[in-house]
Protein backbone atom coordinates (compact mmCIF):
# COMPACT_ATOMS: atom_id res chain seq x y z
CA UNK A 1 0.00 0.00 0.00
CA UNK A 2 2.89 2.30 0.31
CA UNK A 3 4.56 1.53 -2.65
CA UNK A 4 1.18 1.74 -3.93
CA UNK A 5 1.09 5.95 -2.44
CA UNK A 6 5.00 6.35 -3.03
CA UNK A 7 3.68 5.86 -6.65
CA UNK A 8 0.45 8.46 -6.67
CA UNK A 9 2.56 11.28 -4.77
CA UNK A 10 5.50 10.79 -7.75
CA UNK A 11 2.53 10.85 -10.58
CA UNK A 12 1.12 13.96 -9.01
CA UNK A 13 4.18 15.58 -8.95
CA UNK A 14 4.96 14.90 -12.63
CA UNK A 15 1.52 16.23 -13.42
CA UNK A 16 2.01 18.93 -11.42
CA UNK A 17 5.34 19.68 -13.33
CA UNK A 18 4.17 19.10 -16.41
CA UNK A 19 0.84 21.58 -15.53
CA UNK A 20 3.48 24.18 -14.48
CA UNK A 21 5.44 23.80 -18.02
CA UNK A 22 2.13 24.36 -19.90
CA UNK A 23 1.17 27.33 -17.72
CA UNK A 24 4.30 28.78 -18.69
CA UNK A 25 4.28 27.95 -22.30
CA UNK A 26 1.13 29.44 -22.81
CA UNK A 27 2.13 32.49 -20.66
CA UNK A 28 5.04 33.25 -23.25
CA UNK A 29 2.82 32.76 -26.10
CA UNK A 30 0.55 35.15 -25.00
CA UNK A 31 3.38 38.06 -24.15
CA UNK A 32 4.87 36.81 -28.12
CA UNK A 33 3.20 39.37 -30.53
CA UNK A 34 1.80 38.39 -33.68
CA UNK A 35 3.55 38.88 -36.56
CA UNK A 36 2.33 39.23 -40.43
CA UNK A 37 3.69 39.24 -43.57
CA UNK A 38 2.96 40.91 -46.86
CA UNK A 39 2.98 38.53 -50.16
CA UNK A 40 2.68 40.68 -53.36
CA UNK A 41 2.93 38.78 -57.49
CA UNK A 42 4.34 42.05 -59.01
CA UNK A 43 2.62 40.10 -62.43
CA UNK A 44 -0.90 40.47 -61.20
CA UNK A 45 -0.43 43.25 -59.46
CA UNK A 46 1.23 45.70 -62.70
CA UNK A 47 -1.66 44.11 -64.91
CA UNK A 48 -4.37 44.85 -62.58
CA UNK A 49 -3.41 48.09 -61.63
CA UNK A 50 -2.43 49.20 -65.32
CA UNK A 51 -5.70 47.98 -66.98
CA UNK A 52 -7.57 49.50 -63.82
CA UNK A 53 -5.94 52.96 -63.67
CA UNK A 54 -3.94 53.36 -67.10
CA UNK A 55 -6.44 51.49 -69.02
CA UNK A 56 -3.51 49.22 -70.39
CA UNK A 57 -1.29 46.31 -69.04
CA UNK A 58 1.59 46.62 -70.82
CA UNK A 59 4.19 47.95 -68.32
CA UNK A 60 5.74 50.10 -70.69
CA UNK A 61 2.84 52.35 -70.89
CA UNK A 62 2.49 53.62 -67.25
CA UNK A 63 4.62 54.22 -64.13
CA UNK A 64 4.12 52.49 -60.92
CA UNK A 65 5.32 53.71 -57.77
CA UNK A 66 6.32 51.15 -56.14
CA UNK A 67 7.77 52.56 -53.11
CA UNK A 68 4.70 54.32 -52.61
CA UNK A 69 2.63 51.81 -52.90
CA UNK A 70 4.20 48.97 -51.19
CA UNK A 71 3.99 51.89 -48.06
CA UNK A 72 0.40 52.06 -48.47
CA UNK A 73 0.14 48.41 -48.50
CA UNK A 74 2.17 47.99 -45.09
CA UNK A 75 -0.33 51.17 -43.49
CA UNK A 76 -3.52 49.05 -44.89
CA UNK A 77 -1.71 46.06 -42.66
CA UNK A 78 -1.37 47.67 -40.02
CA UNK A 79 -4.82 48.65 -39.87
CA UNK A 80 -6.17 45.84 -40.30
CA UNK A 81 -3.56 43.89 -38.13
CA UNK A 82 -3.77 46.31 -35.47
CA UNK A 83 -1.98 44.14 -32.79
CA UNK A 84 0.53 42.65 -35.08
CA UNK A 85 4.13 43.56 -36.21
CA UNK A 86 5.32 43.44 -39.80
CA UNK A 87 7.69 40.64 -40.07
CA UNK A 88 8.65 41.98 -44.19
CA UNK A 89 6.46 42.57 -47.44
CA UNK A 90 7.58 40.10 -50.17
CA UNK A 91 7.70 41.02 -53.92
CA UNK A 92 7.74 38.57 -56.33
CA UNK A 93 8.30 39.10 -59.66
CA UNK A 94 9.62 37.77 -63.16
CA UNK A 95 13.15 38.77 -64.77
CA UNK A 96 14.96 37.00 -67.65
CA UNK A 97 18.26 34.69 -66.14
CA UNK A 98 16.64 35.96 -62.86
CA UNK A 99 18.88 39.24 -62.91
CA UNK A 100 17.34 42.14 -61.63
CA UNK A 101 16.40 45.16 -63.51
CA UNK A 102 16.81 48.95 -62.53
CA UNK A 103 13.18 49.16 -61.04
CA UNK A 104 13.42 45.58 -59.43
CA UNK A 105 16.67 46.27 -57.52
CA UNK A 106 15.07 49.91 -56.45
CA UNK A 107 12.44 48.08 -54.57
CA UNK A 108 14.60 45.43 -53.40
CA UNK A 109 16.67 48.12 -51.53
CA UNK A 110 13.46 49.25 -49.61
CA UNK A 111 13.47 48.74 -45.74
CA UNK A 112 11.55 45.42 -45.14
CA UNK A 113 11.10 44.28 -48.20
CA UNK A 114 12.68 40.65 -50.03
CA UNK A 115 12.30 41.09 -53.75
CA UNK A 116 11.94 37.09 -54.94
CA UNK A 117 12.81 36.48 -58.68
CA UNK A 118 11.18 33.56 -61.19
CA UNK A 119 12.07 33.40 -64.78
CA UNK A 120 10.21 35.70 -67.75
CA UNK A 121 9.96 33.77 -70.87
CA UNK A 122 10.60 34.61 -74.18
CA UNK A 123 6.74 35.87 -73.69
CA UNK A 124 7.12 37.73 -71.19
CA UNK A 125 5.20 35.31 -68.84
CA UNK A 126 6.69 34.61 -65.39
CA UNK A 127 7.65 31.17 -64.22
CA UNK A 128 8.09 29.89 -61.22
CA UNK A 129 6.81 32.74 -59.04
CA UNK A 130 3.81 30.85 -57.51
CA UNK A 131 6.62 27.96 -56.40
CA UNK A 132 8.71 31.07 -55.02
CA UNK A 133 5.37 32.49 -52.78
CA UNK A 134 3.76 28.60 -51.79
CA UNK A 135 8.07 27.96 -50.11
CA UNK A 136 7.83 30.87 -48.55
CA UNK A 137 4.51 30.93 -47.02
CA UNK A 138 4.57 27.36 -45.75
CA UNK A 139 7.90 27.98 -44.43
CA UNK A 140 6.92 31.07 -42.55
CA UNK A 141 4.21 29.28 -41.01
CA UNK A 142 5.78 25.91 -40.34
CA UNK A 143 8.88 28.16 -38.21
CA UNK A 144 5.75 30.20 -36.64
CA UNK A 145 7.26 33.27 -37.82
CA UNK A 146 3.89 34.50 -38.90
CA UNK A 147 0.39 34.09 -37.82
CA UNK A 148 -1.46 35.95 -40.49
CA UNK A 149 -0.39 36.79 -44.39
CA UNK A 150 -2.22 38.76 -46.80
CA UNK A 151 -1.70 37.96 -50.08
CA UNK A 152 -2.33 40.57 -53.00
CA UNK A 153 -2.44 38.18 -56.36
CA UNK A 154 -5.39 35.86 -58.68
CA UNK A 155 -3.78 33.06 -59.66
CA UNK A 156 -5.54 29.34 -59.04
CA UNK A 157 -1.58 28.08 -58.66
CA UNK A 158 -1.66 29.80 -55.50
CA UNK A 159 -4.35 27.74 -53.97
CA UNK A 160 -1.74 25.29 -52.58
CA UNK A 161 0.47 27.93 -51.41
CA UNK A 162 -2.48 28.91 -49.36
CA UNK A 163 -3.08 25.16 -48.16
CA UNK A 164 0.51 24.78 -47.33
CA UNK A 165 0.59 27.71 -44.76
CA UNK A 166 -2.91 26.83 -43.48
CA UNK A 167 -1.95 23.55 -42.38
CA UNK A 168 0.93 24.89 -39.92
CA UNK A 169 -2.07 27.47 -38.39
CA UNK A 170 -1.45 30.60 -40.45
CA UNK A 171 -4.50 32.72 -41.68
CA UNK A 172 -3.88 33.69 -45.23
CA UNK A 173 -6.06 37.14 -46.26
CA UNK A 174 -6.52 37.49 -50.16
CA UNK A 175 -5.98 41.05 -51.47
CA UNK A 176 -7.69 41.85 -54.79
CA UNK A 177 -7.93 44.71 -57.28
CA UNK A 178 -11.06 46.37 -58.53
CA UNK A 179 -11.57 45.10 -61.89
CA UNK A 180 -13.34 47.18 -64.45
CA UNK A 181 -15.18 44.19 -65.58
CA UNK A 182 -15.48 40.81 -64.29
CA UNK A 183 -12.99 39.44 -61.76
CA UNK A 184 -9.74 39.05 -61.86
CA UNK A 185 -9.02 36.31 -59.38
CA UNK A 186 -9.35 33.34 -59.50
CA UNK A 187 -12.70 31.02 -57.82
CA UNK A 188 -10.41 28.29 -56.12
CA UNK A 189 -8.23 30.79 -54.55
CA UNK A 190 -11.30 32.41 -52.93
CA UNK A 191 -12.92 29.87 -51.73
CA UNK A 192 -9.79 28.63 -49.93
CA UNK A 193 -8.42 31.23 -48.32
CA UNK A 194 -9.83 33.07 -44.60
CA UNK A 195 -10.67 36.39 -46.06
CA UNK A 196 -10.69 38.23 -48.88
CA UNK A 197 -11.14 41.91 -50.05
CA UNK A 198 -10.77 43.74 -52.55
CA UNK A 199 -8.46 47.52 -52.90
CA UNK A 200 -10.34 50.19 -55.50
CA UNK A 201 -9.30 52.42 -57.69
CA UNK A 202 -9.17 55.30 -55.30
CA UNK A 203 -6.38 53.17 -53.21
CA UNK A 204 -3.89 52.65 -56.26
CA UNK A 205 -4.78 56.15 -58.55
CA UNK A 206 -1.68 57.67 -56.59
CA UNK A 207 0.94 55.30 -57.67
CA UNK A 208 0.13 54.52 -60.99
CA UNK A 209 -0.07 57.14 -63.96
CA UNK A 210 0.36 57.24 -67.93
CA UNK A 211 4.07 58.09 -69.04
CA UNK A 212 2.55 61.21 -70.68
CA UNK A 213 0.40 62.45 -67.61
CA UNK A 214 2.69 64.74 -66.37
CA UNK A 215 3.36 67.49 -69.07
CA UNK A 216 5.32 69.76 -66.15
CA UNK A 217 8.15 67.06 -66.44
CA UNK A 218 8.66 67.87 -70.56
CA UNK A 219 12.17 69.90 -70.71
CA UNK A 220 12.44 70.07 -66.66
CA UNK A 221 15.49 69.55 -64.93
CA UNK A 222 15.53 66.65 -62.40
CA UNK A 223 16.14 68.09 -59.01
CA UNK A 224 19.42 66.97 -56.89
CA UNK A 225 18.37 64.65 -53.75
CA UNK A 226 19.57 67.53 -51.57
CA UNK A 227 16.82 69.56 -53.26
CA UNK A 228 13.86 67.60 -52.39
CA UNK A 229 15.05 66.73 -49.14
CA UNK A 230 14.94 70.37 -47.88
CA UNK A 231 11.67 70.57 -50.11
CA UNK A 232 10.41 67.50 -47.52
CA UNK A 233 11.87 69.48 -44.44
CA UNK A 234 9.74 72.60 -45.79
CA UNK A 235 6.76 70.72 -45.96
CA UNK A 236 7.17 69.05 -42.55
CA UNK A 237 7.51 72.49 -40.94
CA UNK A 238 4.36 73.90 -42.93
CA UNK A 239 2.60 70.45 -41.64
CA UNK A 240 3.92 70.73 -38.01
CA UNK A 241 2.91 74.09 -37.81
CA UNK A 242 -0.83 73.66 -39.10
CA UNK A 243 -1.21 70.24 -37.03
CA UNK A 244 0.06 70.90 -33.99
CA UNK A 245 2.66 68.47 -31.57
CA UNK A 246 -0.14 66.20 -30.36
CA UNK A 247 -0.38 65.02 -34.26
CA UNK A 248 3.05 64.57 -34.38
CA UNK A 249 3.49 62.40 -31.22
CA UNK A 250 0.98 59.71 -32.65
CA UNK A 251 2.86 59.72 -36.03
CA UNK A 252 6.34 58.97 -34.68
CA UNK A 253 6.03 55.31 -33.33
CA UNK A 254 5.46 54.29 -37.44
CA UNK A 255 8.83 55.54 -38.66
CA UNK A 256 10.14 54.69 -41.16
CA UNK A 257 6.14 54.92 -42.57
CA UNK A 258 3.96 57.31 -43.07
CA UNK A 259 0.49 57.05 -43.16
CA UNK A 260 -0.76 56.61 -46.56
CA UNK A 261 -2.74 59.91 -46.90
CA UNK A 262 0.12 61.52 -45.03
CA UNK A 263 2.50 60.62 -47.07
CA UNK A 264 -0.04 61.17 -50.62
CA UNK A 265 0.30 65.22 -49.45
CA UNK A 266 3.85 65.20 -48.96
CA UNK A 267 4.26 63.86 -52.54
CA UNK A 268 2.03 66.22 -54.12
CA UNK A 269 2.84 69.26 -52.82
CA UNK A 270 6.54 68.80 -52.97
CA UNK A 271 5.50 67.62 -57.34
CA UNK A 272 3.92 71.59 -56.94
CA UNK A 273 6.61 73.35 -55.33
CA UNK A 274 9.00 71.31 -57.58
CA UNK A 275 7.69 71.67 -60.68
CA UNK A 276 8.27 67.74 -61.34
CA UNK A 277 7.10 64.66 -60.77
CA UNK A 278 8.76 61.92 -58.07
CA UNK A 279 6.29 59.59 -59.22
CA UNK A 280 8.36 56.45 -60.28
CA UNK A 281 11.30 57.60 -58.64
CA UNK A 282 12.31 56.06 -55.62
CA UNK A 283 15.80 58.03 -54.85
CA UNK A 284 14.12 61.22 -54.87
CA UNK A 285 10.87 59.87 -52.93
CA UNK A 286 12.94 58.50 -50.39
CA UNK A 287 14.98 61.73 -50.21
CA UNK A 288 11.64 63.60 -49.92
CA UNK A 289 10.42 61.49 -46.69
CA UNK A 290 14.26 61.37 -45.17
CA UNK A 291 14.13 65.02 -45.37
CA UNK A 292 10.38 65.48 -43.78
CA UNK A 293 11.02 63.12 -40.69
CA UNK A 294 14.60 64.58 -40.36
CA UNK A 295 12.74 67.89 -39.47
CA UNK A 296 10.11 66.44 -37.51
CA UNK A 297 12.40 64.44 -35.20
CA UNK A 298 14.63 67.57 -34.41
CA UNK A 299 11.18 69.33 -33.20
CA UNK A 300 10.33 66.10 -30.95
């Protein structure tokens, strides 16, 4: 009978321990934020937005700020993953030997963003991009690195990237864009993933316009990077001053970002007091916003 108790008291105890380790586990997990991650196929996204805004999908017929746009897309996040940290936005795209062109290695310099390459065929068709997006996203959820991933693309090939990172627990949000007529993504791909909506024209008319749009830019000279950085500092001191400290204390926790609309004013009034557009150029945007937080962190 005392073996018999000598045997309870040391299965109570390992329950006990065992109770304790759980506890604790789950304590941890709830202090671990959650984390997201931003999946974008540059393909669907340059033909959606180009027949949508620039009434054409041939690249070579518009400009797409991608800088600008990729910010808007991590501010839309955030919203909507209010309690959640960007892990990185991933941009995947097509390029021929898989060598990256001016605009791709632009974007890939971006803070936070991975710029993934597949192949572009003697048709200009991308291969091996949905392979590229389903490795990432079931790896990312397999290592619990993220817990949510919106996913801005149409293609039925992604259905099993979706499957792949919702069988390791990740919720995978589809991203569309407003098509003028019909849909442009695929049935499959919204049926399988957690939720889905869709970003209208209003959301992508800053970042994409016609390469003749802007007749300002005919015979202007391109401003130095010094230039429009103390055009950005101007504009921050104008803002400051018509905002007030309060607005400025609840925009400095998202730096390096700006809010979308925020940063939609900055660029236009520094294309009036320029004279030129910065749409499509990401030196000069990036020297506009260095040069308005620059000013706004001095006055913190």
């Amino acid at each position: 009978m005392e073996v018999m108790n000598d045997d309870l008291t040391a299965l109570q105890a390992g329950i006990d321990r065992t109770n304790e380790l759980l506890t604790r586990m789950l304590a941890e997990v709830a202090k671990t934020p959650s984390t997201h991650a931003i999946f974008v196929d540059a393909g669907y996204l340059y033909a959606a937005t180009g027949r949508l805004v620039a009434g054409t999908e041939d690249r070579r017929a518009f400009d797409l700020d991608a800088e600008g746009l990729i910010e808007a897309l991590i501010d839309k996040a955030r919203q909507i993953f209010a309690d959640s940290r960007l892990l990185r936005v991933y941009w995947y795209d097509g390029a021929r030997r898989r060598i990256h062109t001016a605009e791709q290695q632009a974007i890939a310099e971006l803070p936070d963003v991975k710029v993934r390459l597949g192949n572009l065929n003697a048709n200009n068709q991308q291969k091996g991009v949905d392979s590229l997006i389903r490795t990432d996203l079931e790896s990312l959820a397999r290592h619990r690195a993220i817990s949510d991933a919106a996913l801005l693309g149409g293609d039925e090939d992604l259905v099993s990237a979706v499957e792949a990172a919702q069988g390791y627990g990740a919720r995978v949000h589809l991203w569309g864009i407003e098509a003028p007529e019909g849909r442009n993504q695929a049935e499959p791909l919204l049926w399988e993933v957690d939720s889905q909506r869709t970003l209208d024209l209003e959301f992508f008319k800053p970042y994409v316009s016609r390469r003749t749009a802007h007749a300002y830019e005919a015979g202007a000279t391109r401003p130095s990077r010094e230039d429009v950085r103390f055009i950005g500092a101007q504009i921050a001191a104008k803002w400051l001053s018509s905002r007030g400290r309060e607005t400025l204390v609840e925009l400095l926790p998202g730096h390096p970002y700006l809010p979308g609309s925020v940063d939609q004013d900055l660029l236009v009034e520094a294309e009036r007091m320029l004279q030129y557009s910065l749409r499509g150029q990401a030196d000069l945007r990036r020297a506009l916003r260095d040069g308005f937080w620059e000013h706004l962190r001095t006055q913190y």
